[in-house]
N, C-alpha and C. Protein backbone atom coordinates (compact mmCIF):
# COMPACT_ATOMS: atom_id res chain seq x y z
N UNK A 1 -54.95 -45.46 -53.65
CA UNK A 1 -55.68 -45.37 -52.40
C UNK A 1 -56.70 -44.23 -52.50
N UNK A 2 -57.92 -44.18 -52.15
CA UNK A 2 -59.07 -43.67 -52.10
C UNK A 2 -59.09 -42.43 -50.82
N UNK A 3 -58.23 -41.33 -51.05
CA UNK A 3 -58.59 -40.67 -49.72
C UNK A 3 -59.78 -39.95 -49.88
N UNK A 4 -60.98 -40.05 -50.29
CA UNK A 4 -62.28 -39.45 -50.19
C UNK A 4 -62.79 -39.48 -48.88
N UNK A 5 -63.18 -40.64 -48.23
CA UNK A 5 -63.22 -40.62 -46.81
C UNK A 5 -62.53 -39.90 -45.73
N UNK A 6 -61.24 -39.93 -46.12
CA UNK A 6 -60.22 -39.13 -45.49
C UNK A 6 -60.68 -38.07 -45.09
N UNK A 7 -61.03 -37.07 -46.34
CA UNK A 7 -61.15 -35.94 -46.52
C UNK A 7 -62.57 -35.50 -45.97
N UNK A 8 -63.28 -36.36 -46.06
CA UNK A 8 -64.78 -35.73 -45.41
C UNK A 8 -64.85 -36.33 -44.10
N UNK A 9 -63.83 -36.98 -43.30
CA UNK A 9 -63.59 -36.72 -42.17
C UNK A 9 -63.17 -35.51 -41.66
N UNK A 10 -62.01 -34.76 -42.42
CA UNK A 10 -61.74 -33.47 -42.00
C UNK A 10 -62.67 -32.51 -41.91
N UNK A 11 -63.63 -32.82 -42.95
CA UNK A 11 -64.85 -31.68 -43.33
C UNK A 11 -65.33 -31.88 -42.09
N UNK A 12 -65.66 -32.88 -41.55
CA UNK A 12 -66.85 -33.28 -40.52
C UNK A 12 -66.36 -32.62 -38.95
N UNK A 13 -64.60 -32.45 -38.96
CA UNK A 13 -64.39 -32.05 -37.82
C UNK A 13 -64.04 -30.27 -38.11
N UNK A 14 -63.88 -30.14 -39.01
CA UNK A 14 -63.25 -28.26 -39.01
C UNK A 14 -64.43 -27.94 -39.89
N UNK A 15 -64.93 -26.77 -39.49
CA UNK A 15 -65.48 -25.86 -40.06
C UNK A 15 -65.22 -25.09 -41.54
N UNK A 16 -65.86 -24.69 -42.37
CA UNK A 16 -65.37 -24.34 -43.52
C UNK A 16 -64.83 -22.92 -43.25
N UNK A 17 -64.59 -22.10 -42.38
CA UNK A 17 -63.99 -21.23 -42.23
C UNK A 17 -62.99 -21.52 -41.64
N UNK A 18 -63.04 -22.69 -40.60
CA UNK A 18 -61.24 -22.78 -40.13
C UNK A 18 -60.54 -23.39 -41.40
N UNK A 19 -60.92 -24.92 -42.25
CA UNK A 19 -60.27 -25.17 -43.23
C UNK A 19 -59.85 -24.12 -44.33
N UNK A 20 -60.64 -22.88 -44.38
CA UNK A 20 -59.98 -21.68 -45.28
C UNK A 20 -59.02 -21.10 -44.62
N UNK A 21 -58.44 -21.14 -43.14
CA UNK A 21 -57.74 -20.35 -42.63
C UNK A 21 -56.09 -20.38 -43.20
N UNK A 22 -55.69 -19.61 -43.73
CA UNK A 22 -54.24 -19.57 -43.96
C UNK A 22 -53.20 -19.43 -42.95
N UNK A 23 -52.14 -20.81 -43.48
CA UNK A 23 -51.29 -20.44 -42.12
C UNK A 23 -49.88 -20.32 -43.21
N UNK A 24 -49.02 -19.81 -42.69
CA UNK A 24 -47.32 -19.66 -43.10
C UNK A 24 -47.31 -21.28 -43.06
N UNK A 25 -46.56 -21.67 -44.59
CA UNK A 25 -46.07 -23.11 -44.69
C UNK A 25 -44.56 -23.00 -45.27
N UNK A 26 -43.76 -23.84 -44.54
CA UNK A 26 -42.04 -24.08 -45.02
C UNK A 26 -42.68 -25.40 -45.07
N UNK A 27 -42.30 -26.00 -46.40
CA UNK A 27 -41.87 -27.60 -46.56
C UNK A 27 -40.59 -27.80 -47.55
N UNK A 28 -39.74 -28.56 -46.57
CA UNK A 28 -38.51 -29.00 -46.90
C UNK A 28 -38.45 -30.12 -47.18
N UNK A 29 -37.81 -30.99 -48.19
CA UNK A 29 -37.57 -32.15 -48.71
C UNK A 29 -36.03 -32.58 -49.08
N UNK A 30 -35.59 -33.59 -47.81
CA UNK A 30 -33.52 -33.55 -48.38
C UNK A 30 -33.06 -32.07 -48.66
N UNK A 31 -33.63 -30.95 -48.14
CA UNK A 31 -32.95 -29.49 -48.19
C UNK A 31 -33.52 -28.69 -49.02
N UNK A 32 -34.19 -29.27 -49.98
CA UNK A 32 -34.79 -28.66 -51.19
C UNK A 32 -35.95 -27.74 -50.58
N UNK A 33 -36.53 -26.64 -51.05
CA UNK A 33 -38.09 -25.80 -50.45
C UNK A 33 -38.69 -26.47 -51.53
N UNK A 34 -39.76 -27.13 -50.94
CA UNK A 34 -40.83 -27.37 -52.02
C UNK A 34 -42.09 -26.17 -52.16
N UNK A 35 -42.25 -25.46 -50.56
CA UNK A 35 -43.17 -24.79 -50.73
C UNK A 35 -42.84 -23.91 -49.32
N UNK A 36 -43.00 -22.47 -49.94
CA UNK A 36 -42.96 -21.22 -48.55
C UNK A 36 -43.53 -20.53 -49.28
N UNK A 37 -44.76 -20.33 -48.60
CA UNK A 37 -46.55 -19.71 -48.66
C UNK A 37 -47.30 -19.83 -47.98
N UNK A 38 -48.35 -19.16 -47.85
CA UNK A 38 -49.28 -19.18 -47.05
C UNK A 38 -50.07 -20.42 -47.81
N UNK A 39 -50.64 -21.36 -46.95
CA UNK A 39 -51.78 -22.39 -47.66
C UNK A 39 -52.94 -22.27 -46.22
N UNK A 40 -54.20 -22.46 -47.08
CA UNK A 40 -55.40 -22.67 -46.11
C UNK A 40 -54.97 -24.47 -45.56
N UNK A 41 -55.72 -24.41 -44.47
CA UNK A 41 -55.78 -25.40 -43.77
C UNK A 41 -56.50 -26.71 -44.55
N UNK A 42 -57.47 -26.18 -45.52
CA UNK A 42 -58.04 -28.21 -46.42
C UNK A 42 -56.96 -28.32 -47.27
N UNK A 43 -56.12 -27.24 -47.95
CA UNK A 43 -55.35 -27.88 -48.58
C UNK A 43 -53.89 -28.13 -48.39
N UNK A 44 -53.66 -27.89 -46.96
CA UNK A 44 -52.70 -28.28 -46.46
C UNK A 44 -53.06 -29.97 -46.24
N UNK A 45 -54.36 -30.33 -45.83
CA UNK A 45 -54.92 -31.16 -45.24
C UNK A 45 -55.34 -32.30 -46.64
N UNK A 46 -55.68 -31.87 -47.43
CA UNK A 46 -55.59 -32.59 -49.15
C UNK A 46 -54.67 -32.62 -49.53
N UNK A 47 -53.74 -31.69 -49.69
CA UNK A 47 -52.06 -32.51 -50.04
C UNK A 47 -51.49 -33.31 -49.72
N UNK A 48 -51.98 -33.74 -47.95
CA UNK A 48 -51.43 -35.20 -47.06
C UNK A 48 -52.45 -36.13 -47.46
N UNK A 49 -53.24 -35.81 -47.72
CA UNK A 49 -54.34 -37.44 -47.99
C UNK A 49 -54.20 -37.40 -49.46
N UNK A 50 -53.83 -36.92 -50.15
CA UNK A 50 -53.65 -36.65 -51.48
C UNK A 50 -52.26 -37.48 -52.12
N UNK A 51 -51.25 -37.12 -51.53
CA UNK A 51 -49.48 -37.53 -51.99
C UNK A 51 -49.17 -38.34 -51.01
N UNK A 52 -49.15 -37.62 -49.68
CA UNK A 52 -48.56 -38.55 -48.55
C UNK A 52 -49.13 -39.85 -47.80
N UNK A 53 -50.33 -40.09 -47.83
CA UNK A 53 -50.68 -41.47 -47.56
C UNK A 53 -51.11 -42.18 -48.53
N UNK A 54 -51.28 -41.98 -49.87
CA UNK A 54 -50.79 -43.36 -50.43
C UNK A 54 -49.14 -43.59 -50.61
N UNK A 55 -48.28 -42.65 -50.53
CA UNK A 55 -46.85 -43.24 -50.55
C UNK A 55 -46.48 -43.95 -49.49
N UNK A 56 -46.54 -43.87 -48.08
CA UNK A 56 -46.67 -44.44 -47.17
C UNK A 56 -47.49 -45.44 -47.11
N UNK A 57 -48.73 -45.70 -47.94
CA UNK A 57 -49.57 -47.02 -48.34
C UNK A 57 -48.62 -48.06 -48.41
N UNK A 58 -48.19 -47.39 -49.73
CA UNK A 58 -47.02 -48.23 -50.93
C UNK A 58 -45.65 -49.10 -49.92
N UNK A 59 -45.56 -48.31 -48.88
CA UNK A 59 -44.03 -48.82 -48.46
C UNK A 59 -44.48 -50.11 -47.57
N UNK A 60 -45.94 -50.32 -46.87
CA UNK A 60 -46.15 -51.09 -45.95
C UNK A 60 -46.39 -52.34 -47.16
């Protein structure tokens, strides 16, 4: 799946200083930490158009 579009939708609505903004991230998976860090907001926002909607593509 092609999230390019995706992604320059986000561009089109946040600013390149809010998408740099770092926020505190916990991501949990079945209990496991995959990730506790600070991430900016595009690549919080590219990791979901990135991994998580084509896996969710896949299941429909």
């Amino acid at each position: 799946m092609d999230t390019t579009p995706l992604r320059h939708a986000y561009a089109a609505v946040l600013s390149e200083a809010e998408l740099a903004t770092t926020v505190p991230v916990l991501l949990l998976s079945n209990g496991a930490c995959l990730v506790d860090q600070p991430l900016s907001l595009g690549d919080i926002l590219a990791g979901l158009a990135d991994v998580e909607l084509p896996g969710h593509a896949k299941q429909l």
